[in-house]
C-alpha atoms as a PDB file:
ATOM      1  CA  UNK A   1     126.187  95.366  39.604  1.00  0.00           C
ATOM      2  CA  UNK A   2     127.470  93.723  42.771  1.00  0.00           C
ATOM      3  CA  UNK A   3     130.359  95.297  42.586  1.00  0.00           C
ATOM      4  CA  UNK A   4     128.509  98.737  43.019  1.00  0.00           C
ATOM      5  CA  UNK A   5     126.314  97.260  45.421  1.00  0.00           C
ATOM      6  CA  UNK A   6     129.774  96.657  47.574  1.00  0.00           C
ATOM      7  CA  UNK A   7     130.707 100.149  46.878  1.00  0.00           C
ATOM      8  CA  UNK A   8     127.294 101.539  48.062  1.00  0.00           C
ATOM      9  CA  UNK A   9     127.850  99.378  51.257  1.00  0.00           C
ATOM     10  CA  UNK A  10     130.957 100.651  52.218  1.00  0.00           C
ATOM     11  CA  UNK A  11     130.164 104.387  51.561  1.00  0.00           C
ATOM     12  CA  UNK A  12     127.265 103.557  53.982  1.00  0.00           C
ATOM     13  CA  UNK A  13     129.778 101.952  56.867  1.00  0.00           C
ATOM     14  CA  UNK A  14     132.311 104.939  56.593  1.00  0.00           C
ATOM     15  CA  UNK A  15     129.560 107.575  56.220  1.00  0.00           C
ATOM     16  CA  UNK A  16     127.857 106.832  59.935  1.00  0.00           C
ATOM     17  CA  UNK A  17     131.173 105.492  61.342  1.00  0.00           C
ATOM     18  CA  UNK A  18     133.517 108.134  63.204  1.00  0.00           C
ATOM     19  CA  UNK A  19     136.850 105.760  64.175  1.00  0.00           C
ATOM     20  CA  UNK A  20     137.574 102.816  64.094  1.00  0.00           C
ATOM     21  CA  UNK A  21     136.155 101.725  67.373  1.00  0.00           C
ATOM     22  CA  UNK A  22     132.414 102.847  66.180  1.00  0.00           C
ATOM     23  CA  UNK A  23     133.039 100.435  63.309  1.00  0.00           C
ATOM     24  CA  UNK A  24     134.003  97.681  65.096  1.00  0.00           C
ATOM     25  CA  UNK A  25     131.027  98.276  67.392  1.00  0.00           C
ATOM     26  CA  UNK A  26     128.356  98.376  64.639  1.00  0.00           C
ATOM     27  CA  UNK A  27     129.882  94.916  63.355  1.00  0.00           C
ATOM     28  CA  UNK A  28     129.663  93.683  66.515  1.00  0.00           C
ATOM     29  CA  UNK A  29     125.863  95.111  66.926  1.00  0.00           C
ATOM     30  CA  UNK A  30     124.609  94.133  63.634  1.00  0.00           C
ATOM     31  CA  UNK A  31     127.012  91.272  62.142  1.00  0.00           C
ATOM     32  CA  UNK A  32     127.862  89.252  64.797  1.00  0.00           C
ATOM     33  CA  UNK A  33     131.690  89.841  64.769  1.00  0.00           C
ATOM     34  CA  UNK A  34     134.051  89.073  66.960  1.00  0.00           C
ATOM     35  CA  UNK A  35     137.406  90.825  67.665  1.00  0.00           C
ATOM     36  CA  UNK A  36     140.435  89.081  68.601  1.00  0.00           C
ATOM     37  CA  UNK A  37     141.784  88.540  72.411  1.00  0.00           C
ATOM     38  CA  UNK A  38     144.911  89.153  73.008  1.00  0.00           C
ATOM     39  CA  UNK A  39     146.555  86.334  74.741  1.00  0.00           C
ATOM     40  CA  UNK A  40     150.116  86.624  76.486  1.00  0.00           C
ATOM     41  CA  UNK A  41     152.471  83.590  75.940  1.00  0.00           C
ATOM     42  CA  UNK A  42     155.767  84.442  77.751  1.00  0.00           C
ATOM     43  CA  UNK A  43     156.169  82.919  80.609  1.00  0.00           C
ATOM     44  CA  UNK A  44     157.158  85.177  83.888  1.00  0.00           C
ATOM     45  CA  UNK A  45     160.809  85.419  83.186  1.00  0.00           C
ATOM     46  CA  UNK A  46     160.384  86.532  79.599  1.00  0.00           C
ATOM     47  CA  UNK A  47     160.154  89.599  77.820  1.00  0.00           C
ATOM     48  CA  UNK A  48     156.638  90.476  77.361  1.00  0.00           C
ATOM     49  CA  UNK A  49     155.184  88.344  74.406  1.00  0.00           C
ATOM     50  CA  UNK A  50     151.749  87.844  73.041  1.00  0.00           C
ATOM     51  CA  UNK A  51     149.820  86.175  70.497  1.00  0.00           C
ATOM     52  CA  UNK A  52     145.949  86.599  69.454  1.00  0.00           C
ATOM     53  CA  UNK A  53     143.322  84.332  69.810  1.00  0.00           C
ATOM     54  CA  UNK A  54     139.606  84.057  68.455  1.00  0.00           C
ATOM     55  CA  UNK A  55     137.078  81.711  70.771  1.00  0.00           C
ATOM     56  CA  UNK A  56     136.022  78.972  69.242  1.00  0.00           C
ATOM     57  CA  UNK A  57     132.987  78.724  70.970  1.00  0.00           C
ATOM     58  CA  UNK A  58     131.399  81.907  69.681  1.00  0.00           C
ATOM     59  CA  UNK A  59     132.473  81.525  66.015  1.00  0.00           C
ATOM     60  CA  UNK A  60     131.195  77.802  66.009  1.00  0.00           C
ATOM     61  CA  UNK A  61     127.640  79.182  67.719  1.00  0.00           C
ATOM     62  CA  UNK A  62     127.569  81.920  65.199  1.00  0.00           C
ATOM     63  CA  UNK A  63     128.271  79.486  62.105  1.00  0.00           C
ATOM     64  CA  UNK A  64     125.501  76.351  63.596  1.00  0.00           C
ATOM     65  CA  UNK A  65     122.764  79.930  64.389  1.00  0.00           C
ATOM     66  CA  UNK A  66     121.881  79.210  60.090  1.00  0.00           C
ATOM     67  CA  UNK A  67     118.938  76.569  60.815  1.00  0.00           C
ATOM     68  CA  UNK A  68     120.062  75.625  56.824  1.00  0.00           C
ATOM     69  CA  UNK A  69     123.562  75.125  57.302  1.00  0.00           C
ATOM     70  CA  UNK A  70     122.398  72.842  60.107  1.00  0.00           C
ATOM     71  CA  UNK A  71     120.116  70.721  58.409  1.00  0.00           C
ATOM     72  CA  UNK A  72     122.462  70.235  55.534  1.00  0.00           C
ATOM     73  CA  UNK A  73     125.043  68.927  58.337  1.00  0.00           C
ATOM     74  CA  UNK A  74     122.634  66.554  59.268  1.00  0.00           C
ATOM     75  CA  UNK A  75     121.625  65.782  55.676  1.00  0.00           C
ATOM     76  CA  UNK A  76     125.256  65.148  54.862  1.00  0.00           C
ATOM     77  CA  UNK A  77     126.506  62.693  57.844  1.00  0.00           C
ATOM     78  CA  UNK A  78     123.503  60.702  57.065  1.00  0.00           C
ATOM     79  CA  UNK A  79     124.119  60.338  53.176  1.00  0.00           C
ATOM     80  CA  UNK A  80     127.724  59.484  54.451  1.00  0.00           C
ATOM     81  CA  UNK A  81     126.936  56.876  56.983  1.00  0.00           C
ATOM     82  CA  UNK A  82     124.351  55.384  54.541  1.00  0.00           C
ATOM     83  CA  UNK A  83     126.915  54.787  51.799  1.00  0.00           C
ATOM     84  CA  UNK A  84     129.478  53.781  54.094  1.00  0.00           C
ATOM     85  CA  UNK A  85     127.013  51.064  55.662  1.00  0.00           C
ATOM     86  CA  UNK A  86     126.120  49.539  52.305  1.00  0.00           C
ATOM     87  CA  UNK A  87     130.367  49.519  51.644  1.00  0.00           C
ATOM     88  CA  UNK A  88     132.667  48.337  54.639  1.00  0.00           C
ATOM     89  CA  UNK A  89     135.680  49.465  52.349  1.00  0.00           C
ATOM     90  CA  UNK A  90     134.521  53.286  52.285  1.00  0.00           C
ATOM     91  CA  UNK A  91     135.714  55.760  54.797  1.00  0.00           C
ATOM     92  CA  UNK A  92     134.701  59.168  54.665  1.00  0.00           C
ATOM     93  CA  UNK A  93     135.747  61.137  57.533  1.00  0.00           C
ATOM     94  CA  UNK A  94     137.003  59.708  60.985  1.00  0.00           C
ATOM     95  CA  UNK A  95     133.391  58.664  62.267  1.00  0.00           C
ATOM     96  CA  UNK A  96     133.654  55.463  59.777  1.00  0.00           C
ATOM     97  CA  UNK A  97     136.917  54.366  62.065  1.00  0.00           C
ATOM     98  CA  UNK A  98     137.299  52.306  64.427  1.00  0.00           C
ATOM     99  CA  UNK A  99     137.889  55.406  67.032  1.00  0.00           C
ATOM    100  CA  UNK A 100     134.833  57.351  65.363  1.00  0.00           C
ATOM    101  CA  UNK A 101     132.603  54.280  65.697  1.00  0.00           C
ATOM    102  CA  UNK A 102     132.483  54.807  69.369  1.00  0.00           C
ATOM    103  CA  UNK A 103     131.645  57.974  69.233  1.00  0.00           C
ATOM    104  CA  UNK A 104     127.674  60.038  69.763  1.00  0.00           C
ATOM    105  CA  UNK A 105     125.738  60.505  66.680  1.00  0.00           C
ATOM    106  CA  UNK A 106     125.234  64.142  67.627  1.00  0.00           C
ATOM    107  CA  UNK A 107     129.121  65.021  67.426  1.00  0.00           C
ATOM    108  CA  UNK A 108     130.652  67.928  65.272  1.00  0.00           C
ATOM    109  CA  UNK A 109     133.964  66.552  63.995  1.00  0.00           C
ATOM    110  CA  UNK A 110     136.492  69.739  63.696  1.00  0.00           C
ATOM    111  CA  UNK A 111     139.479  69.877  61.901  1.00  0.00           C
ATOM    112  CA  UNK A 112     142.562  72.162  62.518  1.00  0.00           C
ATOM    113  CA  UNK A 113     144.997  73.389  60.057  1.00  0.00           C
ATOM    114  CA  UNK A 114     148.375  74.963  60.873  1.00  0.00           C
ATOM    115  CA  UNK A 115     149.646  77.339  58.168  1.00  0.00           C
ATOM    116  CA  UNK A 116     153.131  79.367  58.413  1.00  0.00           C
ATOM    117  CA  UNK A 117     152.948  82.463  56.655  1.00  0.00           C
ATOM    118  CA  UNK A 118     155.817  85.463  56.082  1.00  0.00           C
ATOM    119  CA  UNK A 119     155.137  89.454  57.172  1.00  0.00           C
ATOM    120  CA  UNK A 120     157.340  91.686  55.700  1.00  0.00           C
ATOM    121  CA  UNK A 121     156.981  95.535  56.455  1.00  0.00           C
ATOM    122  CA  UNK A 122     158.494  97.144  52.786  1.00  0.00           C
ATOM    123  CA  UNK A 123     158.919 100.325  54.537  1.00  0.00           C
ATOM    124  CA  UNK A 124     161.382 101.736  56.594  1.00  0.00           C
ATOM    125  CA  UNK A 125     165.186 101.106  56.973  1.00  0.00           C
ATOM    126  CA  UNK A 126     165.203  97.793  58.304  1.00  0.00           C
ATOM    127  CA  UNK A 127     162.637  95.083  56.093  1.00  0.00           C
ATOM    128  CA  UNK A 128     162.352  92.696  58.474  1.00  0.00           C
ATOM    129  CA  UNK A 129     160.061  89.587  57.735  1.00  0.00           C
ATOM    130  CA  UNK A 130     158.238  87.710  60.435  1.00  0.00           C
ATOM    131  CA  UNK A 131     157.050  84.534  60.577  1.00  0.00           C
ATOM    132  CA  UNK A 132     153.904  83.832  61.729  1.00  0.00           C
ATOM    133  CA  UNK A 133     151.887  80.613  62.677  1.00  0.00           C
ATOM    134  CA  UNK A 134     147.910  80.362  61.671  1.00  0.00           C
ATOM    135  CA  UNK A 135     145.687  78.144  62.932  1.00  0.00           C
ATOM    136  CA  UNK A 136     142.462  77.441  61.648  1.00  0.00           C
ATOM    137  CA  UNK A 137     139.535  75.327  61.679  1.00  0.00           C
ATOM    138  CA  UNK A 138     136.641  73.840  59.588  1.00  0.00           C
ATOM    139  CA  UNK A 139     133.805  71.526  60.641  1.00  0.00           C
ATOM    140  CA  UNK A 140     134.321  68.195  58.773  1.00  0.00           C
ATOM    141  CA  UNK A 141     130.769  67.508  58.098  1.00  0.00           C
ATOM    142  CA  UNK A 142     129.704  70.398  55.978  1.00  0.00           C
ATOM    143  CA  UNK A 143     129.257  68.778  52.830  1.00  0.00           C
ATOM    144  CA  UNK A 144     132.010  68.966  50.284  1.00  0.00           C
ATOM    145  CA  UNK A 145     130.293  71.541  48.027  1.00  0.00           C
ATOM    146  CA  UNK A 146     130.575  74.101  50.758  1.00  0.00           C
ATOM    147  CA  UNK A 147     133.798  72.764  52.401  1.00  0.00           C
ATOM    148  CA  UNK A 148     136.305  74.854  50.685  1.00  0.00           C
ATOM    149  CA  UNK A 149     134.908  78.309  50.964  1.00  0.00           C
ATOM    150  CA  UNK A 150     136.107  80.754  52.923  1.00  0.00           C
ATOM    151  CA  UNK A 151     133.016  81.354  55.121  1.00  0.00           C
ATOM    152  CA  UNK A 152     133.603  77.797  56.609  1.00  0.00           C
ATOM    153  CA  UNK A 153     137.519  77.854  57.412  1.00  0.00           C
ATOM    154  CA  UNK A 154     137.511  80.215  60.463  1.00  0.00           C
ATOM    155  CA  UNK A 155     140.766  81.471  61.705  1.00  0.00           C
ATOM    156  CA  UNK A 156     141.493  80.399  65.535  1.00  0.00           C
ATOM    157  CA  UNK A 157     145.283  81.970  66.519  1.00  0.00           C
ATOM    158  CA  UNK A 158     147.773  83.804  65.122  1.00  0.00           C
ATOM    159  CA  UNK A 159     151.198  84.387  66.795  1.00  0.00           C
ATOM    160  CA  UNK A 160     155.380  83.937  66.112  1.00  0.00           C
ATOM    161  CA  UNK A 161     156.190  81.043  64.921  1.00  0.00           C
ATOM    162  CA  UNK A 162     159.426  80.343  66.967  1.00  0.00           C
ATOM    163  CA  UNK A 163     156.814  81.079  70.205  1.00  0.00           C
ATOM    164  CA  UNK A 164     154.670  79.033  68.820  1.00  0.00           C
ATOM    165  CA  UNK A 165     156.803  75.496  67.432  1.00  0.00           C
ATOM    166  CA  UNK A 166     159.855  76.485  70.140  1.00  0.00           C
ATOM    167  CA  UNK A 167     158.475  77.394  73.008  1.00  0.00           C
ATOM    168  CA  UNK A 168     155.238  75.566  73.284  1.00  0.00           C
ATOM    169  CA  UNK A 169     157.283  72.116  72.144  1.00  0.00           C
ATOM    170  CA  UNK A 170     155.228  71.322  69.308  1.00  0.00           C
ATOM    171  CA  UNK A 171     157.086  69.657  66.366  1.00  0.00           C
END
């Protein structure tokens, strides 16, 4: 059944949506989304190069707008600080360090992943494959149960990955 639900949804979207742009507009409108910038990262004397980027800011007010998700943050560095304060051994995220012990109460701790990934175009004469650099990030203190879904690990950039590990320095 929520498979047809899905079905009935989409009809919906295409049925009141001329082009592309219209769609992206009603997302925008009614979902909250957010479309990628486009971000140049050549410098001057370099052929025209450019990578996309999705601010953090508005994806991390759109995620801590759920009043729930919130209080379960809050539910879930407290449970962690109270069972790391009855065991000095424990460490659960970067908070229980020495670093972490200095830091506010009311900090989000955010962690970035880098993932390479391959694009290959099977069409055409020439099946070129690019490599392309993700990165991505997921607030550390949503509790564990929740942790791994895809709703919580939001994408941040993509671009080349020679651009990106060459050009910017980063090994």
């Amino acid at each position: 059944h929520l498979l047809d639900l899905f079905v009935d949804i989409r009809g919906a979207i295409e049925c009141i949506t001329k082009n592309e742009y219209q769609f992206m507009k009603y997302c925008s409108d009614y979902f909250g989304y957010n479309s990628v910038q486009e971000i140049n990262v050549s410098s001057n004397d370099e052929v025209p190069d450019c990578g996309y980027f999705i601010p953090i800011d508005e994806t991390l007010s759109l995620m801590l707008n759920s009043q729930m998700l919130v209080s379960k943050i809050f539910e879930n560095i407290d449970q962690q600080q109270s069972v790391v304060q009855s065991d000095g051994d424990l460490m659960f995220s970067i908070r229980d360090s020495y670093n972490g012990l200095q830091m506010d109460d009311d900090h989000l701790l955010i962690q970035l992943y880098l993932d390479d990934i391959s694009l290959t175009n099977p069409l055409g004469s020439k099946r070129d494959r690019h490599k392309m650099s993700m990165i991505y990030f997921m607030l550390e203190d949503i509790p564990d149960r929740y942790g791994s879904k895809l709703d919580f690990i939001q994408q941040i950039t993509v671009c080349k990955r020679e651009k990106f590990f060459y050009d910017f320095k980063i090994n």
